[in-house]
N, C-alpha and C. Protein backbone atom coordinates (compact mmCIF):
# COMPACT_ATOMS: atom_id res chain seq x y z
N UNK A 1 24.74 -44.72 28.99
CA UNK A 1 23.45 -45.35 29.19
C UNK A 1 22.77 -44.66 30.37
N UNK A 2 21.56 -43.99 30.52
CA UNK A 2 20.63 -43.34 30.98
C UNK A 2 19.58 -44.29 31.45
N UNK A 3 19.41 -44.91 32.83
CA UNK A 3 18.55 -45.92 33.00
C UNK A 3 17.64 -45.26 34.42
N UNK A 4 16.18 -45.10 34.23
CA UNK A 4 15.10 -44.80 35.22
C UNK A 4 14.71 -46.08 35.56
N UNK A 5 14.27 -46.39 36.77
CA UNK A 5 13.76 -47.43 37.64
C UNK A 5 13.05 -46.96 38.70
N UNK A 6 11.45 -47.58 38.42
CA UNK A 6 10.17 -47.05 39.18
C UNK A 6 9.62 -48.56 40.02
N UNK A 7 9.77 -48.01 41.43
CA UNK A 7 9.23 -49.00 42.03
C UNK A 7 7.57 -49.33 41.70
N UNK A 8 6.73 -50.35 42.41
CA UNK A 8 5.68 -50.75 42.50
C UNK A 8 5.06 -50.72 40.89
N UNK A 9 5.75 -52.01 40.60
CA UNK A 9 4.92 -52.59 39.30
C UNK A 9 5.48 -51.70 38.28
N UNK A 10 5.96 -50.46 38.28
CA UNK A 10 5.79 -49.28 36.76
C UNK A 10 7.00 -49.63 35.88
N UNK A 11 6.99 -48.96 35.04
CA UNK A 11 7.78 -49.37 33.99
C UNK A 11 8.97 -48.10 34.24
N UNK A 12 9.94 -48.78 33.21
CA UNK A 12 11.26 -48.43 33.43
C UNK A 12 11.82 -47.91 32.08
N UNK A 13 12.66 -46.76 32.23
CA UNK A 13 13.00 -46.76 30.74
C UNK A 13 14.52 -46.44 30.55
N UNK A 14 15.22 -47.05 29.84
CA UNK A 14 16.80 -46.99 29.61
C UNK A 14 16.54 -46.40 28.37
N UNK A 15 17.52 -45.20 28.04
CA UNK A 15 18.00 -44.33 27.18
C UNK A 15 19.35 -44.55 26.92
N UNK A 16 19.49 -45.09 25.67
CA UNK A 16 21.20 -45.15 24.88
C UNK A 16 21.38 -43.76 24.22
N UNK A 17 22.72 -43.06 24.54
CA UNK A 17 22.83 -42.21 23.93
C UNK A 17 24.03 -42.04 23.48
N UNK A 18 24.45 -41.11 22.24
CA UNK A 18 26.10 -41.27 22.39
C UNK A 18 26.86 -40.84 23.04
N UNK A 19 26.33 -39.75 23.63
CA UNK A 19 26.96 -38.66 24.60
C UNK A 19 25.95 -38.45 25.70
N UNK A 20 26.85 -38.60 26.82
CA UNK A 20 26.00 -37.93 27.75
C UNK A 20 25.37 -36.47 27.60
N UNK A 21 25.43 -35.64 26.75
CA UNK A 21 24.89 -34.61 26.45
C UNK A 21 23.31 -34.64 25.92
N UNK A 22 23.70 -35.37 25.35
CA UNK A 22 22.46 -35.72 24.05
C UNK A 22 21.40 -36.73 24.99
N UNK A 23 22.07 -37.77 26.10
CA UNK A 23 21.13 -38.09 27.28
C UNK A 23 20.53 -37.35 27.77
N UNK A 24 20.96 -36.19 28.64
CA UNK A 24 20.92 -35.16 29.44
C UNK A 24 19.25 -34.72 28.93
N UNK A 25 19.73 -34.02 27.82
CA UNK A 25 18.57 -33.53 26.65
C UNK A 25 17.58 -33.77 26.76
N UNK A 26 17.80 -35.92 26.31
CA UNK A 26 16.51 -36.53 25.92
C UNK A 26 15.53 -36.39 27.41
N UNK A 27 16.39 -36.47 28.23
CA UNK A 27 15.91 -36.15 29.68
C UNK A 27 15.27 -35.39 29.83
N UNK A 28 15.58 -33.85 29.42
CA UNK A 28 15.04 -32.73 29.62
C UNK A 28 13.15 -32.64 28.69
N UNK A 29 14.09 -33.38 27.40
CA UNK A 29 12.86 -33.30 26.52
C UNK A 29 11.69 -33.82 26.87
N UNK A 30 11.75 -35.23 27.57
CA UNK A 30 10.86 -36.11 28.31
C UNK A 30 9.91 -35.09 29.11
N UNK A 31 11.08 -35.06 30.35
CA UNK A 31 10.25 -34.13 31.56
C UNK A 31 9.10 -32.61 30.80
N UNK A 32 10.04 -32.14 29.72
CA UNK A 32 9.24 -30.66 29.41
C UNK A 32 8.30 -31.08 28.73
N UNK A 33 8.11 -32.17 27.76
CA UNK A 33 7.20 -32.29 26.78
C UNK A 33 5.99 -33.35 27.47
N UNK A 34 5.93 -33.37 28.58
CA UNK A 34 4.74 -34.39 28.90
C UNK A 34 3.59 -33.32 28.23
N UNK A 35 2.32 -33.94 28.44
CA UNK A 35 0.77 -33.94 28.03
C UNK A 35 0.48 -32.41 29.06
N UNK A 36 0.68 -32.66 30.36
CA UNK A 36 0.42 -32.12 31.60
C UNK A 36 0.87 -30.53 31.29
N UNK A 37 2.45 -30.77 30.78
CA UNK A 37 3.03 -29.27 30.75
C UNK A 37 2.62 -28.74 29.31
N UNK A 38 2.51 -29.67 28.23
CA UNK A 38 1.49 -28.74 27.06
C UNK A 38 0.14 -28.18 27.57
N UNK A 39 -0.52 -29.07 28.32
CA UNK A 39 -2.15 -28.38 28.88
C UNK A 39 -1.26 -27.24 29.30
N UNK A 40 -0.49 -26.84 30.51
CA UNK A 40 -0.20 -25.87 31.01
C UNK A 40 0.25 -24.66 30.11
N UNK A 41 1.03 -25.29 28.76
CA UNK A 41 1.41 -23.83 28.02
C UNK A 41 0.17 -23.43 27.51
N UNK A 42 -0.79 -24.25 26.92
CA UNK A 42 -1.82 -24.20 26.27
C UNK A 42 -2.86 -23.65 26.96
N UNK A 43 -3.02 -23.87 28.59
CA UNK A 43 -4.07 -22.56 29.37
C UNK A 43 -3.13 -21.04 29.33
N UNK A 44 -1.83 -21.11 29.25
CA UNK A 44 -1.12 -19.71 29.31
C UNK A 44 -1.34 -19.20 28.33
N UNK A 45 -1.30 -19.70 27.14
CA UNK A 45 -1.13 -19.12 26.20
C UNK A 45 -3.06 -18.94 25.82
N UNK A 46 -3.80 -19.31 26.26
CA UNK A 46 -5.23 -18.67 25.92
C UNK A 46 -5.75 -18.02 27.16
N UNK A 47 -4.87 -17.73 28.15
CA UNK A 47 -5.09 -16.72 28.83
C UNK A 47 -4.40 -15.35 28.25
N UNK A 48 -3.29 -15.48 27.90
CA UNK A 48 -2.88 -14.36 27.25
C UNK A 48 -3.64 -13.71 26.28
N UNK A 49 -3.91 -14.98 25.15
CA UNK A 49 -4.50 -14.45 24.08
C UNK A 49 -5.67 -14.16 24.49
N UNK A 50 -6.48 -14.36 25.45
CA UNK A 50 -7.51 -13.40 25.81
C UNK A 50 -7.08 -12.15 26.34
N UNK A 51 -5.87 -12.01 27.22
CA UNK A 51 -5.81 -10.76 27.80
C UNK A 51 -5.55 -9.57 26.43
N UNK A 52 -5.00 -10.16 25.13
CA UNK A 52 -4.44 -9.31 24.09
C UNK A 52 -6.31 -8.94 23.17
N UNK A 53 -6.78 -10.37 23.60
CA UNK A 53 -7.78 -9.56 22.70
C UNK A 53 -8.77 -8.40 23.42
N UNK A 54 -9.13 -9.30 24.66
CA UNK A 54 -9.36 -8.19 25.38
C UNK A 54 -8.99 -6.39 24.90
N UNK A 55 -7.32 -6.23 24.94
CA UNK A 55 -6.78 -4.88 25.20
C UNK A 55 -6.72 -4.82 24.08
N UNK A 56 -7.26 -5.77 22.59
CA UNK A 56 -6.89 -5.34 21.10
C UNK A 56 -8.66 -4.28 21.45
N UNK A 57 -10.14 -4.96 22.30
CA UNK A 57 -10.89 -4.35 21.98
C UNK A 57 -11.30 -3.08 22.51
N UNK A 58 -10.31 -2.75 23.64
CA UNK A 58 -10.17 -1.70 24.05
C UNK A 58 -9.81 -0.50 23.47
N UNK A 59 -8.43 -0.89 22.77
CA UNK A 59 -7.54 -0.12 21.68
C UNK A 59 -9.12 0.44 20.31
N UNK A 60 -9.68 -0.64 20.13
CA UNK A 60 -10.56 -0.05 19.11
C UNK A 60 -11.65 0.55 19.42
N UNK A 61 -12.29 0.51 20.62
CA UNK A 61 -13.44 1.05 20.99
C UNK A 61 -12.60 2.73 21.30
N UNK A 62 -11.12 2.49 21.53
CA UNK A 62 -10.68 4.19 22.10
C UNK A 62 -10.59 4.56 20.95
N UNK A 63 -10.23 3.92 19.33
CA UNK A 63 -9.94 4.38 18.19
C UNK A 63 -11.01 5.01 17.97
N UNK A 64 -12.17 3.93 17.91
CA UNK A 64 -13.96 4.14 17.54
C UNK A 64 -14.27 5.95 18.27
N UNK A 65 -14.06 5.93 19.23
CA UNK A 65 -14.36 7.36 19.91
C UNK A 65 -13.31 8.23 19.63
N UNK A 66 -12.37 8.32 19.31
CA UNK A 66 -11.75 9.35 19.05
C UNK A 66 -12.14 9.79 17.77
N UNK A 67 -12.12 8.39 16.85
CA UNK A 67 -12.74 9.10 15.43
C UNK A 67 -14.07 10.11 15.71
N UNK A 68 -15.18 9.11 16.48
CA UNK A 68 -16.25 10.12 16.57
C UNK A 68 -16.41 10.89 16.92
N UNK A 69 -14.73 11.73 17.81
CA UNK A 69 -14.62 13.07 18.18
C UNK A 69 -14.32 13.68 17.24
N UNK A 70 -13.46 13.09 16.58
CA UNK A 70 -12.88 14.42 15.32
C UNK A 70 -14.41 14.46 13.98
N UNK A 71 -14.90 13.49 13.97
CA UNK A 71 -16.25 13.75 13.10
C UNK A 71 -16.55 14.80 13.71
N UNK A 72 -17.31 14.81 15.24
CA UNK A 72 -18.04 16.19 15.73
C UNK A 72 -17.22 17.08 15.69
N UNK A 73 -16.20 16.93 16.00
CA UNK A 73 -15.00 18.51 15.75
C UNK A 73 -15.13 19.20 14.31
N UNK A 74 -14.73 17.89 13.16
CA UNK A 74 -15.19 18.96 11.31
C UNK A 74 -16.09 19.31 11.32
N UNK A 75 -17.73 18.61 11.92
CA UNK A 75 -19.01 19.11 11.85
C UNK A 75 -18.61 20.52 12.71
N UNK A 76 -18.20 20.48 13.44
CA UNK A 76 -18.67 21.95 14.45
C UNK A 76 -17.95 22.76 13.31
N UNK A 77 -16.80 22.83 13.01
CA UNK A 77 -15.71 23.73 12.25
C UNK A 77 -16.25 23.80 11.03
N UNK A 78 -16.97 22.92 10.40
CA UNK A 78 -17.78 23.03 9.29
C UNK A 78 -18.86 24.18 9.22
N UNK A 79 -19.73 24.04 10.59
CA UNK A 79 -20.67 24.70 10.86
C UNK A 79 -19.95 26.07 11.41
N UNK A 80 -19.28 26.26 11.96
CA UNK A 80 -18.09 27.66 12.54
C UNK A 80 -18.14 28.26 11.19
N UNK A 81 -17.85 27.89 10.32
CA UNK A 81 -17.04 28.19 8.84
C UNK A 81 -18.51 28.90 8.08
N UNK A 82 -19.28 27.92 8.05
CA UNK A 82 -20.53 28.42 7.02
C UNK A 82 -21.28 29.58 8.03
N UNK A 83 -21.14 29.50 9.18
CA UNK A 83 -22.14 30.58 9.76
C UNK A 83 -21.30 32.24 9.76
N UNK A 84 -19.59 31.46 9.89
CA UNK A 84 -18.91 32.94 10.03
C UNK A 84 -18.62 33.29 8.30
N UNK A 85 -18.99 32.76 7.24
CA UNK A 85 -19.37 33.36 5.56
C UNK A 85 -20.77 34.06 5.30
N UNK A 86 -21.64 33.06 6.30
CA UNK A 86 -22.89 34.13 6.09
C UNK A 86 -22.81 35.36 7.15
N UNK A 87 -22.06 35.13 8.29
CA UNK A 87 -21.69 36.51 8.57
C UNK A 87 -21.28 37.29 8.28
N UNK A 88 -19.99 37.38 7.32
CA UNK A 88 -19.79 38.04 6.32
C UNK A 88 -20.53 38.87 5.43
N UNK A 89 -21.22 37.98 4.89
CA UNK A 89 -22.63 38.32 3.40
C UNK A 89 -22.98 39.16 4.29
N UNK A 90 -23.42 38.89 5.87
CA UNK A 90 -24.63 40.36 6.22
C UNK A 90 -23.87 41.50 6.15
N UNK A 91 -22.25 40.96 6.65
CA UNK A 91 -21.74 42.74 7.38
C UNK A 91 -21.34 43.28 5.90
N UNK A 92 -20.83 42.93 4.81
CA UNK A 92 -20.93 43.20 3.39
C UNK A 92 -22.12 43.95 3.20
N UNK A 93 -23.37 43.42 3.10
CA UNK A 93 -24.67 43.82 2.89
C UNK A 93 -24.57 45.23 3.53
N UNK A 94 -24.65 45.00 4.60
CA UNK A 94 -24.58 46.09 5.75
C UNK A 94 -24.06 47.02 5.28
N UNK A 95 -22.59 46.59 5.37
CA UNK A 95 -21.70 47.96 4.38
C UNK A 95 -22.16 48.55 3.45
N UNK A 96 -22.52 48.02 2.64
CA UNK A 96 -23.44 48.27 1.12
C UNK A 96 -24.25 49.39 1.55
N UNK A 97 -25.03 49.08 1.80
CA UNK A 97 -26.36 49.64 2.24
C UNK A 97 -25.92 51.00 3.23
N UNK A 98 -24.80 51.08 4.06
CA UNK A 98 -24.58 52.31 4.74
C UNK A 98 -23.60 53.13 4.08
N UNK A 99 -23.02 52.33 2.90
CA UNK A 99 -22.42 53.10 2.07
C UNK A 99 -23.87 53.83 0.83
N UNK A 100 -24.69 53.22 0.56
CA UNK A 100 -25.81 53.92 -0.13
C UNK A 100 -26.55 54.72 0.52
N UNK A 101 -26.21 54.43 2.03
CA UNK A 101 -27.67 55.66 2.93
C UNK A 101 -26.40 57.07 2.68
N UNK A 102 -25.10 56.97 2.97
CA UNK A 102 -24.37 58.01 3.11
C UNK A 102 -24.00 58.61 2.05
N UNK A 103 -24.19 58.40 1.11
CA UNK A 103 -24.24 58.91 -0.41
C UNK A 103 -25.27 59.54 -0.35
N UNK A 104 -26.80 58.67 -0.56
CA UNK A 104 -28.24 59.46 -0.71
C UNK A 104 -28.24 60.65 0.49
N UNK A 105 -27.73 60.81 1.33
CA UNK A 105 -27.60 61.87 2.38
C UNK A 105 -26.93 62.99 1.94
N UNK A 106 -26.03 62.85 1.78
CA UNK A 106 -24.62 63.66 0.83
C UNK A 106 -25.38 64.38 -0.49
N UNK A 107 -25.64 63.75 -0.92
CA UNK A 107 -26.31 64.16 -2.48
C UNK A 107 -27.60 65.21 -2.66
């Protein structure tokens, strides 16, 4: 038998248990589960979950910019690519053409 006794007027509460173990417990359960210590998990835990969303919107704004680096990176390499084919076409051309002046010279 598990018996609390509160002076000035308050109430009192006796706990039957079969085992002092299982007293012990109900004890523990009492004290952890008041109103007071749920508010308290319940500001921890939406402080956290702000600190996670917080660093979830961080994580995506660094995702957001890295993508929009590698966009400008294929655009540049895109543009690298098509300007060094039409460079090509000229020095081809080029060739062409100094292979026809050196013939008509020759001839």
């Amino acid at each position: 038998v598990f018996e609390t006794k509160s002076s000035n007027n308050r109430q009192s509460i006796v706990l039957e248990a079969r085992t002092e173990e299982i007293g012990r417990e109900w004890i523990s359960k009492i004290k952890s589960e008041r109103l007071s210590v749920a508010k308290g998990q319940v500001d921890q835990l939406q402080m956290t979950l702000t600190k996670s969303e917080a660093a979830c919107a961080h994580w995506e704004e660094s995702a957001s910019d890295e993508k929009r680096r590698a966009n400008e990176a294929e655009m540049s390499r895109n543009v690298a690519i098509a300007e060094a084919k039409s460079w090509e076409g000229r020095f081809r051309d080029l060739n062409e053409a100094i292979q026809l002046l050196v013939r008509d010279t020759t001839s």
